[in-house]
C-alpha atoms as a PDB file:
ATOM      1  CA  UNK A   1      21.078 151.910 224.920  1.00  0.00           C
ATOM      2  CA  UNK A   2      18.073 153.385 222.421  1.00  0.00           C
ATOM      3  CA  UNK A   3      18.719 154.500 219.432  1.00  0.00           C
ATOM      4  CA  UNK A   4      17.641 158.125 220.749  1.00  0.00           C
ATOM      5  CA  UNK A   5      20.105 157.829 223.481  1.00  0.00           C
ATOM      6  CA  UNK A   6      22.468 156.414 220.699  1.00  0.00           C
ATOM      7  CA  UNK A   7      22.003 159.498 218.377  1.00  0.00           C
ATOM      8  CA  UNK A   8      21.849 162.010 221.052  1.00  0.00           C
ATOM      9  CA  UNK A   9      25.895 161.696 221.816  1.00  0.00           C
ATOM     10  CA  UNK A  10      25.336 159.507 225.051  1.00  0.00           C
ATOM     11  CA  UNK A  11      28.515 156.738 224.103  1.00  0.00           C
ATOM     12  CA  UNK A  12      30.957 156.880 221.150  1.00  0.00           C
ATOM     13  CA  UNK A  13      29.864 154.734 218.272  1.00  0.00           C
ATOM     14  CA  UNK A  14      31.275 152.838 215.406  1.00  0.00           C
ATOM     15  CA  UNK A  15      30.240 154.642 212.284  1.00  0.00           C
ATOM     16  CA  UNK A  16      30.727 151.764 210.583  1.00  0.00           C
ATOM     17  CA  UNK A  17      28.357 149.365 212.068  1.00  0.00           C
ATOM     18  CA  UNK A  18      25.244 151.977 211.971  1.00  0.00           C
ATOM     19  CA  UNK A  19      24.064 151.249 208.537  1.00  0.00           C
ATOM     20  CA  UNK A  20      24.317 147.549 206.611  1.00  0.00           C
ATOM     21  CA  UNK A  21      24.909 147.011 203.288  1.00  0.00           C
ATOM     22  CA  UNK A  22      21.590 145.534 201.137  1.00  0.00           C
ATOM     23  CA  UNK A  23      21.587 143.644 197.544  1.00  0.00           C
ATOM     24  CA  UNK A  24      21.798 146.065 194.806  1.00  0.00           C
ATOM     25  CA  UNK A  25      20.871 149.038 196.800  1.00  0.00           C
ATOM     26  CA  UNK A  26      21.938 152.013 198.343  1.00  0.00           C
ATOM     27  CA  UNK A  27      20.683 152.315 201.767  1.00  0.00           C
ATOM     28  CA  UNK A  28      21.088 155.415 203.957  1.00  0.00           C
ATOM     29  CA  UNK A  29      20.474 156.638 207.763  1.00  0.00           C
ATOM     30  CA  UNK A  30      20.030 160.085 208.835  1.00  0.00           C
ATOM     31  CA  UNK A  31      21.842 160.697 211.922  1.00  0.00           C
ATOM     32  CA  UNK A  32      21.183 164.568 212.251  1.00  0.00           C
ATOM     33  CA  UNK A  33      18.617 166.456 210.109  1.00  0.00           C
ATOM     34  CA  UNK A  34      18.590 170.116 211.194  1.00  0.00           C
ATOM     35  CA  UNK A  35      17.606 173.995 209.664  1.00  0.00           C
ATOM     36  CA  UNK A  36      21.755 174.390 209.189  1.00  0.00           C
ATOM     37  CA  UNK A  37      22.602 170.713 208.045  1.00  0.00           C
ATOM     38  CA  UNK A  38      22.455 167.011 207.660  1.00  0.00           C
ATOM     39  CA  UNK A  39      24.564 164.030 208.583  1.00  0.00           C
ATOM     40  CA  UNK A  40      23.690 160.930 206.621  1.00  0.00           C
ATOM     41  CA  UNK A  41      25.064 157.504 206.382  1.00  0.00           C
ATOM     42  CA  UNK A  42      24.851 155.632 203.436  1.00  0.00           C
ATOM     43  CA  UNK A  43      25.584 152.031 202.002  1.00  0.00           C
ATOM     44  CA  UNK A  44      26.398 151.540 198.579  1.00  0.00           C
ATOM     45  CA  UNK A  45      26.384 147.723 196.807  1.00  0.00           C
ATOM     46  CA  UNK A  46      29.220 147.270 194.357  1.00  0.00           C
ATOM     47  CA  UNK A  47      27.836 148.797 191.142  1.00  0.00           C
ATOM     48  CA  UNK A  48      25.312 151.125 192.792  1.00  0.00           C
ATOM     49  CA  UNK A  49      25.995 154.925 193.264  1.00  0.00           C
ATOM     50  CA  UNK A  50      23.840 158.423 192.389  1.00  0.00           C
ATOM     51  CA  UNK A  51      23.391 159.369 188.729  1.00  0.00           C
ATOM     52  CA  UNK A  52      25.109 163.480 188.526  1.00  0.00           C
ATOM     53  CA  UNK A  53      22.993 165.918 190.205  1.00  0.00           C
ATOM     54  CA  UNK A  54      23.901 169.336 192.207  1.00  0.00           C
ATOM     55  CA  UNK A  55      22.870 170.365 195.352  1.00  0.00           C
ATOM     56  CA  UNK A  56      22.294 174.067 196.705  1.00  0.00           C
ATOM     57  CA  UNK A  57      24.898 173.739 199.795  1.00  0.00           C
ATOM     58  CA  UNK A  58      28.677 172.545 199.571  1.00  0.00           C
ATOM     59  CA  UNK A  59      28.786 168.809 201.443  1.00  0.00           C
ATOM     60  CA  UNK A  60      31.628 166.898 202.582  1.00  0.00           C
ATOM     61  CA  UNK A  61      32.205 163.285 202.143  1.00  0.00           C
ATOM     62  CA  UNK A  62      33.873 160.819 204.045  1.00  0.00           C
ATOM     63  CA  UNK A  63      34.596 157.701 203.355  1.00  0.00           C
ATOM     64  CA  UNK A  64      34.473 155.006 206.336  1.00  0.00           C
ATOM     65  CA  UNK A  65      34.759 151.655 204.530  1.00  0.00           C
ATOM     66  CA  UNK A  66      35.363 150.806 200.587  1.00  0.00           C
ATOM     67  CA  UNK A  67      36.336 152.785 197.614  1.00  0.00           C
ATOM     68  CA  UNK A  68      33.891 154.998 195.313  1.00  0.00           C
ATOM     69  CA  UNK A  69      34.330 157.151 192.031  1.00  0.00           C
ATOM     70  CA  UNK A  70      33.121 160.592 192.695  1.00  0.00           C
ATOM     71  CA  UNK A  71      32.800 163.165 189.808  1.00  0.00           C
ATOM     72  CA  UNK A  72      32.433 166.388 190.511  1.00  0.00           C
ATOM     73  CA  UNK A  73      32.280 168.660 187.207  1.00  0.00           C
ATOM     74  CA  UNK A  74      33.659 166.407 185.339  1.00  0.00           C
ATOM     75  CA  UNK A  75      36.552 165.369 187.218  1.00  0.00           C
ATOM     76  CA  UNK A  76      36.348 161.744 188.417  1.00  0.00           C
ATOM     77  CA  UNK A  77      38.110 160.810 191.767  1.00  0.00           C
ATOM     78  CA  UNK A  78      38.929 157.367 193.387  1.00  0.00           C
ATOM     79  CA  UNK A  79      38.145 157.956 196.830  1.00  0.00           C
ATOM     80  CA  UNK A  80      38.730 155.267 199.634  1.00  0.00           C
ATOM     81  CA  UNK A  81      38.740 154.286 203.167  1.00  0.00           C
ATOM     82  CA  UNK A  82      39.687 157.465 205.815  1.00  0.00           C
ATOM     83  CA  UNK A  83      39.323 159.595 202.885  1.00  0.00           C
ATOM     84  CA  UNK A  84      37.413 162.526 202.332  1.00  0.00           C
ATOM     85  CA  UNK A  85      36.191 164.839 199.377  1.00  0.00           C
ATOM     86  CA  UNK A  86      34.423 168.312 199.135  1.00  0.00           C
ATOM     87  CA  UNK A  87      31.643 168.744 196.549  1.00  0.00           C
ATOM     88  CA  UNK A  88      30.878 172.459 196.160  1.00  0.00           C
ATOM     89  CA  UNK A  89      27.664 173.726 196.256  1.00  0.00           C
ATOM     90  CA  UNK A  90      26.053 173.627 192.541  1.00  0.00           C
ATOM     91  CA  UNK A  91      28.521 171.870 190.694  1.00  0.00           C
ATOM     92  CA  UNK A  92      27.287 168.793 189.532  1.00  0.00           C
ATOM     93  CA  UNK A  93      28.617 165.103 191.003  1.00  0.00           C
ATOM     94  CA  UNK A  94      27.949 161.969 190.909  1.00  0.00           C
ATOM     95  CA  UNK A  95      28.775 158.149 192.706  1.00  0.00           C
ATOM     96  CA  UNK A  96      29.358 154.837 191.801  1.00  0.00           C
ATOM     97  CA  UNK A  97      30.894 152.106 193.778  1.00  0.00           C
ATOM     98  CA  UNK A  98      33.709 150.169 192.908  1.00  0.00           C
ATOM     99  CA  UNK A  99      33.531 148.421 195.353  1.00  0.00           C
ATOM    100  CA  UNK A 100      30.866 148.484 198.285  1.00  0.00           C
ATOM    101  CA  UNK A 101      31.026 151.308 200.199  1.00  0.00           C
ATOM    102  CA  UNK A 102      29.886 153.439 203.503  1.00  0.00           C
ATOM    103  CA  UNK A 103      30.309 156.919 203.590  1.00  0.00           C
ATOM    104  CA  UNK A 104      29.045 159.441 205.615  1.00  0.00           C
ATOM    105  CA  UNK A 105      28.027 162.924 203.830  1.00  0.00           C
ATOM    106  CA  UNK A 106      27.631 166.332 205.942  1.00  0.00           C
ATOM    107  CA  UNK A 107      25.835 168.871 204.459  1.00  0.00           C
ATOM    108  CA  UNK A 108      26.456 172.706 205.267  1.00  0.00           C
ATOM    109  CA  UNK A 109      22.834 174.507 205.089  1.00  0.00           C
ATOM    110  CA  UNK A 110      24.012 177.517 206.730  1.00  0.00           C
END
Protein backbone atom coordinates (compact mmCIF):
# COMPACT_ATOMS: atom_id res chain seq x y z
CA UNK A 1 0.00 0.00 0.00
CA UNK A 2 1.43 3.87 -0.65
CA UNK A 3 1.58 6.07 1.75
CA UNK A 4 -1.23 8.14 -0.22
CA UNK A 5 -3.39 5.15 -0.21
CA UNK A 6 -2.23 4.77 3.51
CA UNK A 7 -3.33 8.37 4.48
CA UNK A 8 -6.33 8.47 2.38
CA UNK A 9 -8.38 5.89 4.87
CA UNK A 10 -7.87 2.81 2.46
CA UNK A 11 -6.88 0.08 5.65
CA UNK A 12 -6.87 0.77 9.42
CA UNK A 13 -3.45 1.62 10.72
CA UNK A 14 -1.43 1.43 13.83
CA UNK A 15 -0.93 4.95 15.02
CA UNK A 16 1.77 3.87 16.75
CA UNK A 17 4.08 2.56 14.19
CA UNK A 18 3.64 5.79 11.76
CA UNK A 19 6.26 7.93 13.26
CA UNK A 20 9.79 6.56 15.03
CA UNK A 21 11.38 7.91 17.74
CA UNK A 22 15.04 9.82 16.85
CA UNK A 23 18.06 10.74 19.41
CA UNK A 24 17.32 13.84 21.21
CA UNK A 25 14.63 15.01 18.96
CA UNK A 26 11.19 15.51 18.48
CA UNK A 27 10.06 14.26 15.23
CA UNK A 28 6.55 14.77 13.81
CA UNK A 29 4.24 13.58 10.71
CA UNK A 30 1.37 15.38 9.39
CA UNK A 31 -1.32 13.08 8.61
CA UNK A 32 -4.08 15.70 7.60
CA UNK A 33 -3.34 19.41 7.00
CA UNK A 34 -6.58 21.15 5.96
CA UNK A 35 -8.38 25.04 5.96
CA UNK A 36 -10.47 23.60 9.31
CA UNK A 37 -7.58 21.51 10.99
CA UNK A 38 -4.53 19.41 11.43
CA UNK A 39 -3.69 15.93 12.59
CA UNK A 40 -0.06 15.51 13.51
CA UNK A 41 1.99 12.78 14.95
CA UNK A 42 4.80 13.43 16.92
CA UNK A 43 7.81 11.61 18.70
CA UNK A 44 9.30 12.95 21.64
CA UNK A 45 12.98 11.54 23.12
CA UNK A 46 13.03 11.36 26.89
CA UNK A 47 13.95 14.92 27.91
CA UNK A 48 12.68 16.65 24.76
CA UNK A 49 9.26 18.50 24.65
CA UNK A 50 8.03 22.31 23.37
CA UNK A 51 9.13 25.31 25.43
CA UNK A 52 5.28 27.28 26.51
CA UNK A 53 3.71 28.86 23.63
CA UNK A 54 -0.20 29.45 22.69
CA UNK A 55 -1.87 28.73 19.73
CA UNK A 56 -4.99 30.59 18.11
CA UNK A 57 -7.36 27.29 17.98
CA UNK A 58 -8.17 24.86 21.01
CA UNK A 59 -6.21 21.28 20.12
CA UNK A 60 -6.63 18.01 21.60
CA UNK A 61 -3.97 15.66 22.61
CA UNK A 62 -3.74 12.14 22.75
CA UNK A 63 -1.42 10.19 23.99
CA UNK A 64 -0.63 6.73 22.11
CA UNK A 65 2.57 5.50 23.79
CA UNK A 66 4.66 7.01 26.95
CA UNK A 67 3.99 9.61 29.51
CA UNK A 68 4.50 13.57 29.08
CA UNK A 69 4.10 16.71 31.44
CA UNK A 70 1.78 19.12 29.84
CA UNK A 71 1.25 22.66 31.34
CA UNK A 72 -1.32 24.50 30.34
CA UNK A 73 -1.52 28.01 32.27
CA UNK A 74 0.34 27.01 34.72
CA UNK A 75 -1.09 23.85 35.67
CA UNK A 76 1.23 20.88 35.00
CA UNK A 77 -0.38 17.44 34.12
CA UNK A 78 1.13 13.86 33.90
CA UNK A 79 -0.45 12.56 30.97
CA UNK A 80 0.07 8.87 29.73
CA UNK A 81 -0.74 6.12 27.44
CA UNK A 82 -4.77 6.15 26.11
CA UNK A 83 -4.93 9.45 27.64
CA UNK A 84 -5.99 12.58 26.38
CA UNK A 85 -5.85 16.42 27.28
CA UNK A 86 -7.53 19.65 25.87
CA UNK A 87 -5.39 22.79 25.52
CA UNK A 88 -7.66 25.79 24.93
CA UNK A 89 -7.12 28.08 22.40
CA UNK A 90 -4.64 31.00 23.71
CA UNK A 91 -3.68 29.79 26.91
CA UNK A 92 -0.24 29.08 27.02
CA UNK A 93 1.27 25.19 27.30
CA UNK A 94 4.01 23.53 27.12
CA UNK A 95 5.72 19.60 26.82
CA UNK A 96 8.35 17.72 28.11
CA UNK A 97 8.81 14.04 28.13
CA UNK A 98 9.31 11.97 30.94
CA UNK A 99 9.65 9.46 29.31
CA UNK A 100 9.59 9.02 25.37
CA UNK A 101 6.53 9.63 23.98
CA UNK A 102 4.01 9.58 20.75
CA UNK A 103 1.13 11.58 20.74
CA UNK A 104 -1.06 12.60 18.25
CA UNK A 105 -2.43 16.40 18.42
CA UNK A 106 -5.75 17.54 16.45
CA UNK A 107 -6.16 20.92 15.92
CA UNK A 108 -9.73 22.62 15.54
CA UNK A 109 -9.27 25.61 12.84
CA UNK A 110 -12.84 26.02 12.38
Amino acid sequence: MTEKEEMAGAEAIRLVDLIDYQRDAVVSRTLIDKPQGTITCFAFDKGQGLSEHTAPFDAVVNIIEGGAEITISGRTQRVETGEMIIMPANDPHALRAVERFKMVLTMIKA
